[in-house]
Protein backbone atom coordinates (compact mmCIF):
# COMPACT_ATOMS: atom_id res chain seq x y z
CA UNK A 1 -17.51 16.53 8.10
CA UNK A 2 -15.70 14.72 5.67
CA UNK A 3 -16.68 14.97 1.73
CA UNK A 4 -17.88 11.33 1.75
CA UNK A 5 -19.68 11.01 4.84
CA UNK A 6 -22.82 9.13 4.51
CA UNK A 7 -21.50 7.36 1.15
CA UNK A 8 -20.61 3.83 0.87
CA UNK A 9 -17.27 2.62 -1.17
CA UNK A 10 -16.65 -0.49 -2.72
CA UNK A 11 -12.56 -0.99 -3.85
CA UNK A 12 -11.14 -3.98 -5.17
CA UNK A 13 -7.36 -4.70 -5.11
CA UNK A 14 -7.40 -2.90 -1.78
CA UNK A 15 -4.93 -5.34 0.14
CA UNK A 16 -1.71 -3.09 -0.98
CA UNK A 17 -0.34 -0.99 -3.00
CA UNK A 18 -2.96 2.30 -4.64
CA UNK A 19 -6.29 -0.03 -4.61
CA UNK A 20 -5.47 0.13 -0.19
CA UNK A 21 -4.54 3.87 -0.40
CA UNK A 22 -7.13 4.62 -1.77
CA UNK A 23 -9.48 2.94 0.51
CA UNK A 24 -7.80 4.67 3.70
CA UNK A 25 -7.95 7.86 1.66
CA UNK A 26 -11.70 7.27 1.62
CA UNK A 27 -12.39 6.35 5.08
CA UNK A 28 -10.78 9.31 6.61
CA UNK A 29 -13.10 11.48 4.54
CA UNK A 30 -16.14 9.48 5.68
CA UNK A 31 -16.76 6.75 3.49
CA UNK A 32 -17.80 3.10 4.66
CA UNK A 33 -15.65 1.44 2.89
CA UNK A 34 -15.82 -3.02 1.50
CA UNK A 35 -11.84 -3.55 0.93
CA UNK A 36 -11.76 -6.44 -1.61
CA UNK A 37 -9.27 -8.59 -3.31
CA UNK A 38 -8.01 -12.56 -2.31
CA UNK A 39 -5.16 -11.41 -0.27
CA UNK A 40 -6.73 -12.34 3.61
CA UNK A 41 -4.83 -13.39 6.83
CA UNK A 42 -6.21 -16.82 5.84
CA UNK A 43 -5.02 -16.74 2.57
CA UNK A 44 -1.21 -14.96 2.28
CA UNK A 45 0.39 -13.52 -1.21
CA UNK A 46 4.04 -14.01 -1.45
CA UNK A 47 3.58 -10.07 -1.79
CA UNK A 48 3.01 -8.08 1.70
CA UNK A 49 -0.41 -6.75 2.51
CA UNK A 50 -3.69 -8.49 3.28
CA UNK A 51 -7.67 -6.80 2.79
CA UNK A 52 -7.76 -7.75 7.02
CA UNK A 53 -4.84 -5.11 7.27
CA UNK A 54 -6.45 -1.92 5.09
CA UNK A 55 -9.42 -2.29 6.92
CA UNK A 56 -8.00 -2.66 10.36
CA UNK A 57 -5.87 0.39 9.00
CA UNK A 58 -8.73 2.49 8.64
CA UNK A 59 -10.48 0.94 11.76
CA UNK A 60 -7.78 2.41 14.04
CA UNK A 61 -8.25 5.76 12.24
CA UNK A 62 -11.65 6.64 13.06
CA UNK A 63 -13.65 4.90 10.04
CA UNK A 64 -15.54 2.44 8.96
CA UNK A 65 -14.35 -0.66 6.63
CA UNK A 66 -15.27 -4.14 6.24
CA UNK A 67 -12.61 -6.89 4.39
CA UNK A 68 -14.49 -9.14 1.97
CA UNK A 69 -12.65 -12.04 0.04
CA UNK A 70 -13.42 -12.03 -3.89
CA UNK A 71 -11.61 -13.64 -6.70
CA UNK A 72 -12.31 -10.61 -9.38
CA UNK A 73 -11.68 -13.44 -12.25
CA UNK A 74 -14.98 -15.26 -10.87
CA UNK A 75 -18.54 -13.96 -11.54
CA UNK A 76 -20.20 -15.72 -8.88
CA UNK A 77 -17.24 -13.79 -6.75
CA UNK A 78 -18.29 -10.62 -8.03
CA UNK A 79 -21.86 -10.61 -7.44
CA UNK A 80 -21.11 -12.50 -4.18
CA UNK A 81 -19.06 -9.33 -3.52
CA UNK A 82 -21.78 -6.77 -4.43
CA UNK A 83 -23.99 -8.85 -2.56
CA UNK A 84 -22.25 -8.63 1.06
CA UNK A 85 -21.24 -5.21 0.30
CA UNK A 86 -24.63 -4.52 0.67
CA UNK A 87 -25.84 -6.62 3.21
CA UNK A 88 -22.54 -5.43 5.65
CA UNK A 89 -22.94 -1.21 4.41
CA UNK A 90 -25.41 -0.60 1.92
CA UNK A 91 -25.50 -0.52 -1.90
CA UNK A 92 -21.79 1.31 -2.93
CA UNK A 93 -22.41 4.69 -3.98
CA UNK A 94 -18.73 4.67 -5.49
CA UNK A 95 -16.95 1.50 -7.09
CA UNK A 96 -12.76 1.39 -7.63
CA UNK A 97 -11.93 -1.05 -10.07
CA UNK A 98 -7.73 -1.39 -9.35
CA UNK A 99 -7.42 -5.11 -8.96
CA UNK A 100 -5.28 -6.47 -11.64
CA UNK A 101 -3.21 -9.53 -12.21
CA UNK A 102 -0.02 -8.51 -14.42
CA UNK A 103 2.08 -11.30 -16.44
CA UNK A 104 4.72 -9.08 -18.79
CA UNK A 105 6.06 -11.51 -21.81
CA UNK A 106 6.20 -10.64 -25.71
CA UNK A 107 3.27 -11.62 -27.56
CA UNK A 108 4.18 -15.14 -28.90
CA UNK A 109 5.55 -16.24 -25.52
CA UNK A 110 2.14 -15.58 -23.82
CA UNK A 111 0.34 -18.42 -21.79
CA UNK A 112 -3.25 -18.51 -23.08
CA UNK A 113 -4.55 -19.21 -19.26
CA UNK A 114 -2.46 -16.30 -18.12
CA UNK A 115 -3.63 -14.06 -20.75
CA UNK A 116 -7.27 -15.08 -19.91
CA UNK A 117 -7.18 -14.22 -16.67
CA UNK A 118 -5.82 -10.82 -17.01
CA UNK A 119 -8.65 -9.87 -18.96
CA UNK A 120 -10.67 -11.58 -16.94
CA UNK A 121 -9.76 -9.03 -13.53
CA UNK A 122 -8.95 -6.02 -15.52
CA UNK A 123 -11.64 -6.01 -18.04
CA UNK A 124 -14.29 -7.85 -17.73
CA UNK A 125 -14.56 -7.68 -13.85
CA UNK A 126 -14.68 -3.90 -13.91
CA UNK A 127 -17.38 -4.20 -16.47
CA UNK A 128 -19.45 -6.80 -14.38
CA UNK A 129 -19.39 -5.05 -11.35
CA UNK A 130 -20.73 -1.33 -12.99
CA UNK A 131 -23.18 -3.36 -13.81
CA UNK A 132 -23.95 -4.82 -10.66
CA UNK A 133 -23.54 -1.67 -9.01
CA UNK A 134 -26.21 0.44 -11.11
CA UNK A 135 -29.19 -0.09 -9.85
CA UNK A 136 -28.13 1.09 -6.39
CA UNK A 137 -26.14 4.08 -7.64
CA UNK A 138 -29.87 5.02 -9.61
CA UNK A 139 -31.82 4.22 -6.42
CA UNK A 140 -29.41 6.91 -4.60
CA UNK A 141 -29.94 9.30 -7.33
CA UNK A 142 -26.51 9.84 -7.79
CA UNK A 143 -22.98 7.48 -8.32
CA UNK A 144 -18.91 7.37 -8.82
CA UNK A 145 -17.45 4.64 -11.01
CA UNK A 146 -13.65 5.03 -11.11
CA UNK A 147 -11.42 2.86 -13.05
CA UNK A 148 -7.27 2.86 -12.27
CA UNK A 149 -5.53 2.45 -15.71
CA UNK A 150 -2.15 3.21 -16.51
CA UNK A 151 0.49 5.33 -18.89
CA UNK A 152 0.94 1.39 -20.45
CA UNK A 153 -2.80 2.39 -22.34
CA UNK A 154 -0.71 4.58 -24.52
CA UNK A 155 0.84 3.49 -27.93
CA UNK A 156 4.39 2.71 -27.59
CA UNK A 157 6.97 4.71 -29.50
CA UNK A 158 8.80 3.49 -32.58
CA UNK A 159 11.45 3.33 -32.40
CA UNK A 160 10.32 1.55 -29.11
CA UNK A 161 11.49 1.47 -25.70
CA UNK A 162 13.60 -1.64 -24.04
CA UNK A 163 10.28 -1.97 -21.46
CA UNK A 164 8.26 -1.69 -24.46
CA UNK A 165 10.40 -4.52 -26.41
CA UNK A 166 10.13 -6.79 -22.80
CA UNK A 167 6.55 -7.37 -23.61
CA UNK A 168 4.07 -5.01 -21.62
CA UNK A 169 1.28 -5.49 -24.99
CA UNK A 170 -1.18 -8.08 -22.99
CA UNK A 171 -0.98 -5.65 -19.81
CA UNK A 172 -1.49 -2.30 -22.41
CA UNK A 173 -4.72 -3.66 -24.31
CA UNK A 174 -6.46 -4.39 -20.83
CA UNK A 175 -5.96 -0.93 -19.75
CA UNK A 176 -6.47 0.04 -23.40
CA UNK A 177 -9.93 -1.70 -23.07
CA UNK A 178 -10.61 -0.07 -19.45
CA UNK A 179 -10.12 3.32 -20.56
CA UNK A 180 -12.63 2.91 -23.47
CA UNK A 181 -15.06 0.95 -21.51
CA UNK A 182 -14.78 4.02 -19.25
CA UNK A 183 -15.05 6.68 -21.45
CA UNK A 184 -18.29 4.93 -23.13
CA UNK A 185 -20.11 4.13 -19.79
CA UNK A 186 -19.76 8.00 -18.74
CA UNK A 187 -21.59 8.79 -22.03
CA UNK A 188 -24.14 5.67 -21.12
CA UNK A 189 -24.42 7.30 -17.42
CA UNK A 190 -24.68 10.65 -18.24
CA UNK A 191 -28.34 11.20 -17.84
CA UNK A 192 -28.34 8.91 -14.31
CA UNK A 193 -25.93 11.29 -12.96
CA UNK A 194 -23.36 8.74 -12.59
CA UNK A 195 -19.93 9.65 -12.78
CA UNK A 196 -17.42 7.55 -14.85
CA UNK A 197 -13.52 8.32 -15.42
CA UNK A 198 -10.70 6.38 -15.61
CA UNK A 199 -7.32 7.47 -13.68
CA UNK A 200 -3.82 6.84 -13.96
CA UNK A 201 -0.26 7.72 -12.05
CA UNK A 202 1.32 10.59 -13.88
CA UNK A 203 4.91 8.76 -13.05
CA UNK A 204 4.92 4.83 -11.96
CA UNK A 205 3.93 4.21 -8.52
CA UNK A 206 6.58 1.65 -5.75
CA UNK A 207 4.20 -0.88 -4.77
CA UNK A 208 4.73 -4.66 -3.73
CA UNK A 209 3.52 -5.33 -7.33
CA UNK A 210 5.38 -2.85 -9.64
CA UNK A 211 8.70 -3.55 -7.67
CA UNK A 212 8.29 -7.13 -7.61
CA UNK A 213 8.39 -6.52 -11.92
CA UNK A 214 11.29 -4.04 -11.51
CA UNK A 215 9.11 -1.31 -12.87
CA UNK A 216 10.44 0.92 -10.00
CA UNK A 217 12.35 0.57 -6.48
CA UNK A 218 10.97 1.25 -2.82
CA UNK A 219 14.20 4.61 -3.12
CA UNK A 220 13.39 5.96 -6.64
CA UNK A 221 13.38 9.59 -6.25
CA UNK A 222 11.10 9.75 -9.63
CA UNK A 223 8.42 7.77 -8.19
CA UNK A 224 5.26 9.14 -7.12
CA UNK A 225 3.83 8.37 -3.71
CA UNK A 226 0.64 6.50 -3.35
CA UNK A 227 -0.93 9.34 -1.75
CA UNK A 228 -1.09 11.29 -4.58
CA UNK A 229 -3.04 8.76 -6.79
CA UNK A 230 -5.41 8.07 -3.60
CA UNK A 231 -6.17 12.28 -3.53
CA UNK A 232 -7.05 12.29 -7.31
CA UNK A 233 -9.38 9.53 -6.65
CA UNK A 234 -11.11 11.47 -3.94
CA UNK A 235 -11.27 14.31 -6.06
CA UNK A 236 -13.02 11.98 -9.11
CA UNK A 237 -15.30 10.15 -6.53
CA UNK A 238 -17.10 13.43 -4.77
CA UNK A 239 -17.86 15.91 -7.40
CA UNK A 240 -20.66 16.22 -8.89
CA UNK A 241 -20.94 13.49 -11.31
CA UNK A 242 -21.86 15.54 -14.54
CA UNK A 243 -19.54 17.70 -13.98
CA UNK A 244 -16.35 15.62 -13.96
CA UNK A 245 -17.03 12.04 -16.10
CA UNK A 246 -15.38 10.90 -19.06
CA UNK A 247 -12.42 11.80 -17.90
CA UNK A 248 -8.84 9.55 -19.10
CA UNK A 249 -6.95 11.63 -15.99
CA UNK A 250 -3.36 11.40 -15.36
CA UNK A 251 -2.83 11.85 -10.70
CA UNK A 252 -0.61 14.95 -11.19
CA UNK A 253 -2.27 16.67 -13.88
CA UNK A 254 -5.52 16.62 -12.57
CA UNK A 255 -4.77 17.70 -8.83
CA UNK A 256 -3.29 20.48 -10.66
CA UNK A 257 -6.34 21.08 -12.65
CA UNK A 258 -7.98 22.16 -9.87
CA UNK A 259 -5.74 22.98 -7.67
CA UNK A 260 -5.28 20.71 -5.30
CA UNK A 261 -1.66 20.32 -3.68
CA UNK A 262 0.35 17.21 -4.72
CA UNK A 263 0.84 15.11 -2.09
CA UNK A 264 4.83 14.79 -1.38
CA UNK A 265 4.13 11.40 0.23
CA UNK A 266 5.83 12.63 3.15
């Protein structure tokens, strides 16, 4: 019996990189799982990893997953999204928000279109879709909204950092904005025993994304695996939902909070 048998998972951003561990993390402990982001056989990334792939992934390991296309920027996409969701598994129980479209450039150098659309995925589409998701979650009696932010939500130092001086301010004030949105939904949710918490990698994680930006390399022994941000999630998406919501958790800390082993990614 796994710990989410029964419950169905909506994640977005699950074509590579945390959003699709996550989502194999999930089915293995029982979830149906709706793998969403653009990325589909049919439509390629320059970046490895396609929604077809996670959810053939977690086909192959005993579960159940369905790949459905959604531009997050869109709100027709988003409530087309909760809309199949349903149809294919049933109204999500749980929702990951990770999908995310990152431009890093100083301030004054930012494109207005690109700056749009990052709020546009990592703001406002995680808003949109707790909304759409509510009235199922109340239905069940019970719900999980997690939200994957990052250390970039923190004030820089000052004297500041070279990445700091590069220009990471746009990317910091949408996960700014998630963390709050998060932290103010749990209180909103609290009496529809509906969990809310926003979750972060305790050290940067190697994905297609963060090395395409140099962040990190595929061989950096500091890194932390995948896994270990996927096993936080499970933790945050299972308990019950009073008793762990309005959290801003950091992957290692919190395994460690109740301890849970950190995966060596091995």
């Amino acid at each position: 019996m796994g710990v989410l048998d029964g419950k169905v998972a909506l994640v977005t951003g699950a074509s590579r990189g945390i959003g699709a561990e996550i989502a194999r993390r999930f089915g293995v402990a029982g979830a149906a799982v709706a793998v969403a982001a653009r990325t589909t056989e049919a439509a390629p990334s320059a970046l490895p990893g396609t929604i077809d792939e996670t959810a053939a992934q977690i086909g192959r390991a005993g579960g159940t997953a369905v790949a459905i296309s959604a531009d997050l920027s869109k709100p027709t996409d988003r409530e087309r999204l909760l809309e199949e969701t349903t149809r294919r598994l049933g109204a999500p129980d749980i929702l990951v928000s990770n999908a995310a479209v990152t431009y890093f450039a100083r301030v004054e150098d930012f494109v207005p279109r690109r700056y749009a659309l990052m709020f546009a995925v990592q703001v406002e589409a995680p808003f949109h879709l707790a909304t759409l998701v509510l009235p199922g979650m109340r239905g069940h009696g019970a719900g999980w909204i997690l939200n994957v932010s990052s250390a970039a939500a923190r004030h820089p130092a000052i004297p500041p950092t070279s990445r700091a001086v590069r220009g990471g301010t746009v990317y910091g004030m949408c996960k700014a904005a998630l963390e709050r949105l998060s932290t103010g939904l749990a209180a909103e949710l609290y009496q529809d025993n509906i969990a809310v918490n926003a979750l972060s990698p305790t050290r940067v994680v190697p994905t297609p994304g963060t090395i395409f930006h140099r962040l990190t390399t595929a061989e950096d022994p500091r890194a932390e695996p995948p896994a270990v941000m996927a096993e936080a999630a499970l933790l945050l998406c299972h308990r019950e939902p009073r008793t762990l919501t309005g959290r801003i958790a950091y992957s290692q800390e919190l395994l460690t909070e109740f301890g849970i082993p950190v995966p060596d990614g091995r």
